[in-house]
C-alpha atoms as a PDB file:
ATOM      1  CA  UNK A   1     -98.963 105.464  41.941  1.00  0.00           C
ATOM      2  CA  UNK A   2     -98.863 109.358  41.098  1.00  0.00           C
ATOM      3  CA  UNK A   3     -96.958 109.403  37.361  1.00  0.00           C
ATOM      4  CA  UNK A   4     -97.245 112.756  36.843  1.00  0.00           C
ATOM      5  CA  UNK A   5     -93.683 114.353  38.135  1.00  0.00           C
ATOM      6  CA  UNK A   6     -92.334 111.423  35.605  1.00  0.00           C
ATOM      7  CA  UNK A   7     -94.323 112.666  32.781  1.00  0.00           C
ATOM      8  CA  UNK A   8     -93.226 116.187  33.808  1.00  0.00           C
ATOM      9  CA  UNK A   9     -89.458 115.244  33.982  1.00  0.00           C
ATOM     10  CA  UNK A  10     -89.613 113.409  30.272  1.00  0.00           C
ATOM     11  CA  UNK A  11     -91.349 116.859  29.213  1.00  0.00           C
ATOM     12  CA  UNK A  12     -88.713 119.006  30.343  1.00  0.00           C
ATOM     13  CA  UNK A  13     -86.169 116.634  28.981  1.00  0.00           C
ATOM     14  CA  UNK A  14     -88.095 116.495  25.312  1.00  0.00           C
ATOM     15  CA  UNK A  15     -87.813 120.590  25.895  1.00  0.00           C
ATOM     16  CA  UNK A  16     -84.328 120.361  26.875  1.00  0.00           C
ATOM     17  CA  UNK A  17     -82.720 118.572  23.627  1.00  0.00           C
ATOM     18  CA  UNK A  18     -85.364 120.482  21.379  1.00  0.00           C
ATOM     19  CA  UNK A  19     -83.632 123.382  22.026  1.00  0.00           C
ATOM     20  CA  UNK A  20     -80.266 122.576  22.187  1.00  0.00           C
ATOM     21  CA  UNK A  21     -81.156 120.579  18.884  1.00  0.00           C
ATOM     22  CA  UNK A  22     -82.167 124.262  17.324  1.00  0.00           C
ATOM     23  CA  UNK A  23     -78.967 125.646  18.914  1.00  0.00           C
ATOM     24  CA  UNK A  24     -76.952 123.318  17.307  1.00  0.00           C
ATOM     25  CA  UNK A  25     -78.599 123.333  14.059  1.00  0.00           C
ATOM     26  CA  UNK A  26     -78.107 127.225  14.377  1.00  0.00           C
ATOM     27  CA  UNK A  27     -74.871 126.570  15.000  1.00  0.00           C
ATOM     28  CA  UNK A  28     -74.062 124.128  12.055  1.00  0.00           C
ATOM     29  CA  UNK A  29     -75.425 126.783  10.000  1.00  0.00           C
ATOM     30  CA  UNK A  30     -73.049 129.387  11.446  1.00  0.00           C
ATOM     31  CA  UNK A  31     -70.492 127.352  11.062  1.00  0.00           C
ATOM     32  CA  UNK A  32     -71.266 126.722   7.218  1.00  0.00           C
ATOM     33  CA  UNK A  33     -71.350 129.884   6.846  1.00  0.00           C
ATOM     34  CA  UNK A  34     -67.743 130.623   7.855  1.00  0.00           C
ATOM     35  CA  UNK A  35     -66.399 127.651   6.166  1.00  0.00           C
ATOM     36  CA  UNK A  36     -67.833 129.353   3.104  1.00  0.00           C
ATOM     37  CA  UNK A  37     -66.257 132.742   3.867  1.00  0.00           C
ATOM     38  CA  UNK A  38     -63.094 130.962   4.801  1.00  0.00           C
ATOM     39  CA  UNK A  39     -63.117 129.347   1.465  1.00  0.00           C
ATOM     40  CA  UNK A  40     -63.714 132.627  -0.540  1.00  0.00           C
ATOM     41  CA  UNK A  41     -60.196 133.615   1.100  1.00  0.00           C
ATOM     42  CA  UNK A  42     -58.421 130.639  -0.662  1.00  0.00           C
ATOM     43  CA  UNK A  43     -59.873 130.597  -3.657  1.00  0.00           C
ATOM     44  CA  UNK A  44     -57.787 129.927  -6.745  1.00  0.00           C
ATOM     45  CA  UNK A  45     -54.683 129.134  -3.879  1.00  0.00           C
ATOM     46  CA  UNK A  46     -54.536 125.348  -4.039  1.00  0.00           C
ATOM     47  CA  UNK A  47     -52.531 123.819  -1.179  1.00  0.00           C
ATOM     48  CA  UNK A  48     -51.378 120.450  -3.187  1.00  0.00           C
ATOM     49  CA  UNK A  49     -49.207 119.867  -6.040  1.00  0.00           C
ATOM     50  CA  UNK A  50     -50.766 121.174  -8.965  1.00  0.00           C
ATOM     51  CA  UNK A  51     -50.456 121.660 -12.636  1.00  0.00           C
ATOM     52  CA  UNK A  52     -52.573 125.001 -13.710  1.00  0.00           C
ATOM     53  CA  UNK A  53     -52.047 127.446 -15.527  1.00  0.00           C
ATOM     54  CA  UNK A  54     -54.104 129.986 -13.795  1.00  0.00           C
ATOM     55  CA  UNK A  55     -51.567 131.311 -11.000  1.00  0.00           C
ATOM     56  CA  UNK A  56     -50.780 134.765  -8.755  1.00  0.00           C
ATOM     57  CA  UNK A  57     -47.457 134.593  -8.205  1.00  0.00           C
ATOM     58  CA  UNK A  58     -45.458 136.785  -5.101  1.00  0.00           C
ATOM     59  CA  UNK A  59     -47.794 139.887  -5.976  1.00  0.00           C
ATOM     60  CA  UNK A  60     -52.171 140.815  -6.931  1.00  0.00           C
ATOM     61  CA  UNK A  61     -50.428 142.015 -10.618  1.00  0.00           C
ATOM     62  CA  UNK A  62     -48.410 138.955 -11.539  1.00  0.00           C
ATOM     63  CA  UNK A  63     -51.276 136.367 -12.492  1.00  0.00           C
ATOM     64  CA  UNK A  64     -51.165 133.848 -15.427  1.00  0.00           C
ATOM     65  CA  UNK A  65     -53.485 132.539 -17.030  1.00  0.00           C
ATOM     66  CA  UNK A  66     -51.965 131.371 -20.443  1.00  0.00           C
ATOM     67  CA  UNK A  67     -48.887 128.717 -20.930  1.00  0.00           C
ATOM     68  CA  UNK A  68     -47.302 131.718 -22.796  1.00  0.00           C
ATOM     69  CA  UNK A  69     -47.727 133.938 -19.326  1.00  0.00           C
ATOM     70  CA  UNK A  70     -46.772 130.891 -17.158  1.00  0.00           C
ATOM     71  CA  UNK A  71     -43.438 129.990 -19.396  1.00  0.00           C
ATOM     72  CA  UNK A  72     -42.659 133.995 -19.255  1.00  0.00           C
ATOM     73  CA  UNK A  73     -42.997 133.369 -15.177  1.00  0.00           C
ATOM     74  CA  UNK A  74     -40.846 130.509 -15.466  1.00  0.00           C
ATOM     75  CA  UNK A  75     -38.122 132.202 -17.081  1.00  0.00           C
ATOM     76  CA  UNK A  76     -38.082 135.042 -14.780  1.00  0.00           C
ATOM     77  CA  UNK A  77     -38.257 132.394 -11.726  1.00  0.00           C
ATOM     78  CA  UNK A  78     -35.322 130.492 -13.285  1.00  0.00           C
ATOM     79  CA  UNK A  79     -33.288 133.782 -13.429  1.00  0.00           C
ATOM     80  CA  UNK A  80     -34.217 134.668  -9.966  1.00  0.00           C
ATOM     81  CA  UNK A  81     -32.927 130.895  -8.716  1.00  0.00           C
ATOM     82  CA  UNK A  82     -29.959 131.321 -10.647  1.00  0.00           C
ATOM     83  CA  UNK A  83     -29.509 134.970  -8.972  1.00  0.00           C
ATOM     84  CA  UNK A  84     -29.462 134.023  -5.726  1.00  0.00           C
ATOM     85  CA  UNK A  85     -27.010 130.855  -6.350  1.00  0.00           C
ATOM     86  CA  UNK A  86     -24.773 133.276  -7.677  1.00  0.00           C
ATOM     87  CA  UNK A  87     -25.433 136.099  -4.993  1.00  0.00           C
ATOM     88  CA  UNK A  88     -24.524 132.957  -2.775  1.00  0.00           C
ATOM     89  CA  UNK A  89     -21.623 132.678  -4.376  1.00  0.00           C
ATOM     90  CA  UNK A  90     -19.989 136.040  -4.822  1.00  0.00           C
ATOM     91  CA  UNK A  91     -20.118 136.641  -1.236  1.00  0.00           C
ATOM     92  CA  UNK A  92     -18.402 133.650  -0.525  1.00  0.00           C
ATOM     93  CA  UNK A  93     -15.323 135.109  -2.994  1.00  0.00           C
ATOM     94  CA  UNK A  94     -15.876 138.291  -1.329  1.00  0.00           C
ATOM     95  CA  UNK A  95     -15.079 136.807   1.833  1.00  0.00           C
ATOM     96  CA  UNK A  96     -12.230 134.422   1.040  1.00  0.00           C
ATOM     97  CA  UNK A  97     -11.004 137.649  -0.888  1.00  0.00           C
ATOM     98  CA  UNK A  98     -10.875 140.020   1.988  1.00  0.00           C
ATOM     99  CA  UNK A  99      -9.870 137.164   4.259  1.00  0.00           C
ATOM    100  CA  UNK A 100      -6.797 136.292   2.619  1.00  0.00           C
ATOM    101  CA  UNK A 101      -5.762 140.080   1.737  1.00  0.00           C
ATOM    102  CA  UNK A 102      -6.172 140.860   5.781  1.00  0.00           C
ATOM    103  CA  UNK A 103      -4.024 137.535   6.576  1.00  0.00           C
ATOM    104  CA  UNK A 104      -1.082 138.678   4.458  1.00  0.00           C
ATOM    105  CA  UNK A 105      -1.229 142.405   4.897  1.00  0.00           C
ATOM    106  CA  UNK A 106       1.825 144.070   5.833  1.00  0.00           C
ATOM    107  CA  UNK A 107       1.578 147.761   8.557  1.00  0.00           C
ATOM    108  CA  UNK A 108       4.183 149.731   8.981  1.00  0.00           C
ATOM    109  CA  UNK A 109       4.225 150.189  12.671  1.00  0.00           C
ATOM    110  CA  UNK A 110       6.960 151.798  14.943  1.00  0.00           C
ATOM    111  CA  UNK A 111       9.976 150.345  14.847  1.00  0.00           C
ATOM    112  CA  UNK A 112      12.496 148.928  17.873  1.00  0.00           C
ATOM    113  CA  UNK A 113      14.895 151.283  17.693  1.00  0.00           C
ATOM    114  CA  UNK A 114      14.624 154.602  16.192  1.00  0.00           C
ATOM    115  CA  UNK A 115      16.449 154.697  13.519  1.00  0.00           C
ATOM    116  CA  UNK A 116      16.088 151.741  12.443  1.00  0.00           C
ATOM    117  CA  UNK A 117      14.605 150.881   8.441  1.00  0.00           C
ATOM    118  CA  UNK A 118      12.484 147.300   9.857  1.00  0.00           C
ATOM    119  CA  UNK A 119       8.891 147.271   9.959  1.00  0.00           C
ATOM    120  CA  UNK A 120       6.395 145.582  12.020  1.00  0.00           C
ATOM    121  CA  UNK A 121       4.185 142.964  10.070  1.00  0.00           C
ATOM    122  CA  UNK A 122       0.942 142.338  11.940  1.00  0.00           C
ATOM    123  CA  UNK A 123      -2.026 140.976  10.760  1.00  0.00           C
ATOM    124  CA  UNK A 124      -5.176 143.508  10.360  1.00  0.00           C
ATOM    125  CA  UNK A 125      -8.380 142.063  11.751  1.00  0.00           C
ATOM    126  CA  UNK A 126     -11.813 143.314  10.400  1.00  0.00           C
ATOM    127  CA  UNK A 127     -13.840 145.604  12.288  1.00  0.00           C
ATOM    128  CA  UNK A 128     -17.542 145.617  12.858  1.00  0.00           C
ATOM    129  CA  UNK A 129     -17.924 149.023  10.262  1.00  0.00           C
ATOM    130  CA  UNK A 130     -15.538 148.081   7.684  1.00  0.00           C
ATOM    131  CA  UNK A 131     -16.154 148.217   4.084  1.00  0.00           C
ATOM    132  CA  UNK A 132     -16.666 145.046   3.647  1.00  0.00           C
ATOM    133  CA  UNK A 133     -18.692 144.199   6.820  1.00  0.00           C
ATOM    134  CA  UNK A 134     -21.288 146.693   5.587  1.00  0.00           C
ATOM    135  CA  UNK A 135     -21.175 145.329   2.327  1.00  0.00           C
ATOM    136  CA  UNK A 136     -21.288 141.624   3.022  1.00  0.00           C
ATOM    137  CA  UNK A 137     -24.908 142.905   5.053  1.00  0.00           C
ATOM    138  CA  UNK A 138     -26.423 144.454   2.551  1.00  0.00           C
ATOM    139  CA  UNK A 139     -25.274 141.333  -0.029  1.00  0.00           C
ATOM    140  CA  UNK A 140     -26.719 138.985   2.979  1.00  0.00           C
ATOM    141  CA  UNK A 141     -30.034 140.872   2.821  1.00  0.00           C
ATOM    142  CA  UNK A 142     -30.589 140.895  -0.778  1.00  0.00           C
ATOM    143  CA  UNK A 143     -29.700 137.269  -0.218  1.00  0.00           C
ATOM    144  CA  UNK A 144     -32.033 136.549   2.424  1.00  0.00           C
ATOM    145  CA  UNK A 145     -35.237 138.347   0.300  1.00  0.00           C
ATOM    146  CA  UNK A 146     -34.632 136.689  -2.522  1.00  0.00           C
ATOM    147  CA  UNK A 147     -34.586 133.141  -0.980  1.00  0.00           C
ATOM    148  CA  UNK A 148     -37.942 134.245   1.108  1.00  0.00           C
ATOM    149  CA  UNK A 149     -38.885 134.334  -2.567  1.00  0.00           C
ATOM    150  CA  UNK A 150     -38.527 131.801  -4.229  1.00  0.00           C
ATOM    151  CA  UNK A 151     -39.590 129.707  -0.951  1.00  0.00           C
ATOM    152  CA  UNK A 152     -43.393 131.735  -1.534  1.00  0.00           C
ATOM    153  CA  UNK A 153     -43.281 130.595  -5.253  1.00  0.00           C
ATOM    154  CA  UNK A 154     -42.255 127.286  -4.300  1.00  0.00           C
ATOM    155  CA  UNK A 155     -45.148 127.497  -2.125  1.00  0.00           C
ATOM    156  CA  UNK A 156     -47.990 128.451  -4.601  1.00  0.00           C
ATOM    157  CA  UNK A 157     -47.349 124.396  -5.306  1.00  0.00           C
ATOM    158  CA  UNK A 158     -47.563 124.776  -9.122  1.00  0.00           C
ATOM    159  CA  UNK A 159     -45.331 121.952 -10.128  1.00  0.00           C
ATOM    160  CA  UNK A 160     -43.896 124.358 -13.421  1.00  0.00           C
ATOM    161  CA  UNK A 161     -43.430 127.245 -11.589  1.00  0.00           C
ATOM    162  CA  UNK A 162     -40.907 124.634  -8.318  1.00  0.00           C
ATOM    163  CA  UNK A 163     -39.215 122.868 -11.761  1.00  0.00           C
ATOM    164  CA  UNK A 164     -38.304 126.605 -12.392  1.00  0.00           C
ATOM    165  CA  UNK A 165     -36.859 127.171  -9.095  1.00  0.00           C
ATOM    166  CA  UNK A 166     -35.049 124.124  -8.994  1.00  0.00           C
ATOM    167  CA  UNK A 167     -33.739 124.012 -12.480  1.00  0.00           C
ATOM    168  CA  UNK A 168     -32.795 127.840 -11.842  1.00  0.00           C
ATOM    169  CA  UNK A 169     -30.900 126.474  -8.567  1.00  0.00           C
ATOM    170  CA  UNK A 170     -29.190 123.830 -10.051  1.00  0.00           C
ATOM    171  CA  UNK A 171     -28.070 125.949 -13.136  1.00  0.00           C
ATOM    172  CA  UNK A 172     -26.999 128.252 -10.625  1.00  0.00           C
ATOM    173  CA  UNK A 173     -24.748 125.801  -8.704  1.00  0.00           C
ATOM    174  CA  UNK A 174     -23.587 124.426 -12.123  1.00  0.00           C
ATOM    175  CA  UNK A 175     -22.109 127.844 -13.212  1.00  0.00           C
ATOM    176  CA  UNK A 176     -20.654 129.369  -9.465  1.00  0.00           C
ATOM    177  CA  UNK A 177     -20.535 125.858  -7.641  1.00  0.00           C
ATOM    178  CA  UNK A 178     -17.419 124.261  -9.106  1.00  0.00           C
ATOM    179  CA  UNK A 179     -15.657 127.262  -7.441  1.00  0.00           C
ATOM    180  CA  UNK A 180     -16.196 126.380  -4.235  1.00  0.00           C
ATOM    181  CA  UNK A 181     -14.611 122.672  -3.986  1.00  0.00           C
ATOM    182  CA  UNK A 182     -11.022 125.239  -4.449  1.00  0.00           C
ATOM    183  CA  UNK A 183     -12.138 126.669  -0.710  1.00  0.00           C
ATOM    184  CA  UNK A 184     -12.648 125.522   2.714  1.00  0.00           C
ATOM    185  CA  UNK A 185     -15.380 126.648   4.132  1.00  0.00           C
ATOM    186  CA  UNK A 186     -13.735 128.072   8.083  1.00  0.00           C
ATOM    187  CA  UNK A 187     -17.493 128.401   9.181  1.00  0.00           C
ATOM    188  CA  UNK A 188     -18.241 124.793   8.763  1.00  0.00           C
ATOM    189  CA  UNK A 189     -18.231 122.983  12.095  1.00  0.00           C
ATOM    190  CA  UNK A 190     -17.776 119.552  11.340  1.00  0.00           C
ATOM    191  CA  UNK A 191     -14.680 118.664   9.817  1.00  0.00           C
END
């Protein structure tokens, strides 16, 4: 019985997972090497609930590092919360305000006959360029920048710097919320 091709097969075979043993080691090391440049990216950015007090908050130049620099960042984050609640807020009043001054607004049109003293009442309806349109954007803009915001601080997940933006929010709906139970809110859905 000739055993030689069947030594020659295992040989290749030995050669075979030798080398794609080196490739993969090669590749394990490749691959541990971009783990470690991936981690350079993220470091100081943990992605859990934390308490430190070594933080970049929104921008490279706001950093703390000290409870007195993370309690000034709170304060500012509390205002900010407490901003947009009320930003929320006023243009809710600016709406109800122009809608109720366009419901009950009086034109005096053309009359029936010609000489006649009566005046048509119609109601006005808002156009896309009014005023107020253009200013209820820009309001809704500011609004929608500073909510981005305070969702990025929220997600830096330092527990002191979310208590700011909720305690900012909820200060915020204390002081302009108990307005709003005197309106109905027309684009709500469900009644």
């Amino acid at each position: 019985m000739n055993h030689s091709g069947h030594e020659e097969h295992h040989h290749v075979m030995d050669s075979i997972m030798s080398d794609h043993s080196v490739h993969h080691m090669g590749h394990d090391t490749h691959s541990g090497q971009m783990d470690r440049m991936t981690n350079m990216g993220h470091m100081g950015m943990q992605m859990y609930f934390h308490f430190g007090l070594n933080e970049t908050i929104l921008f490279s130049f706001w950093e703390t590092s000290s409870a007195e620099g993370l309690i000034g960042s709170m304060i500012g984050i509390f205002f900010l919360a407490l901003l947009y609640e009320g930003l929320k807020y006023f243009r809710e009043f600016l709406f109800w305000k122009n809608y109720s001054s366009l419901q009950y607004r009086t034109v005096q049109g053309p009359s029936p006959k010609p000489n006649a003293e009566e005046s048509n009442t119609r109601v006005v309806k808002p156009s896309l360029f009014s005023k107020h349109h253009i200013l209820q954007t820009f309001l809704h803009i500011i609004q929608v920048f500073v909510s981005y915001l305070l969702m990025l601080i929220f997600m830096t997940y330092n527990v002191w710097l979310c208590i700011a933006v909720v305690l900012g929010a909820a200060a915020g709906y204390f002081l302009f919320g108990w307005k709003k139970a005197l309106f109905v809110d027309v684009t709500e859905h469900c009644h």
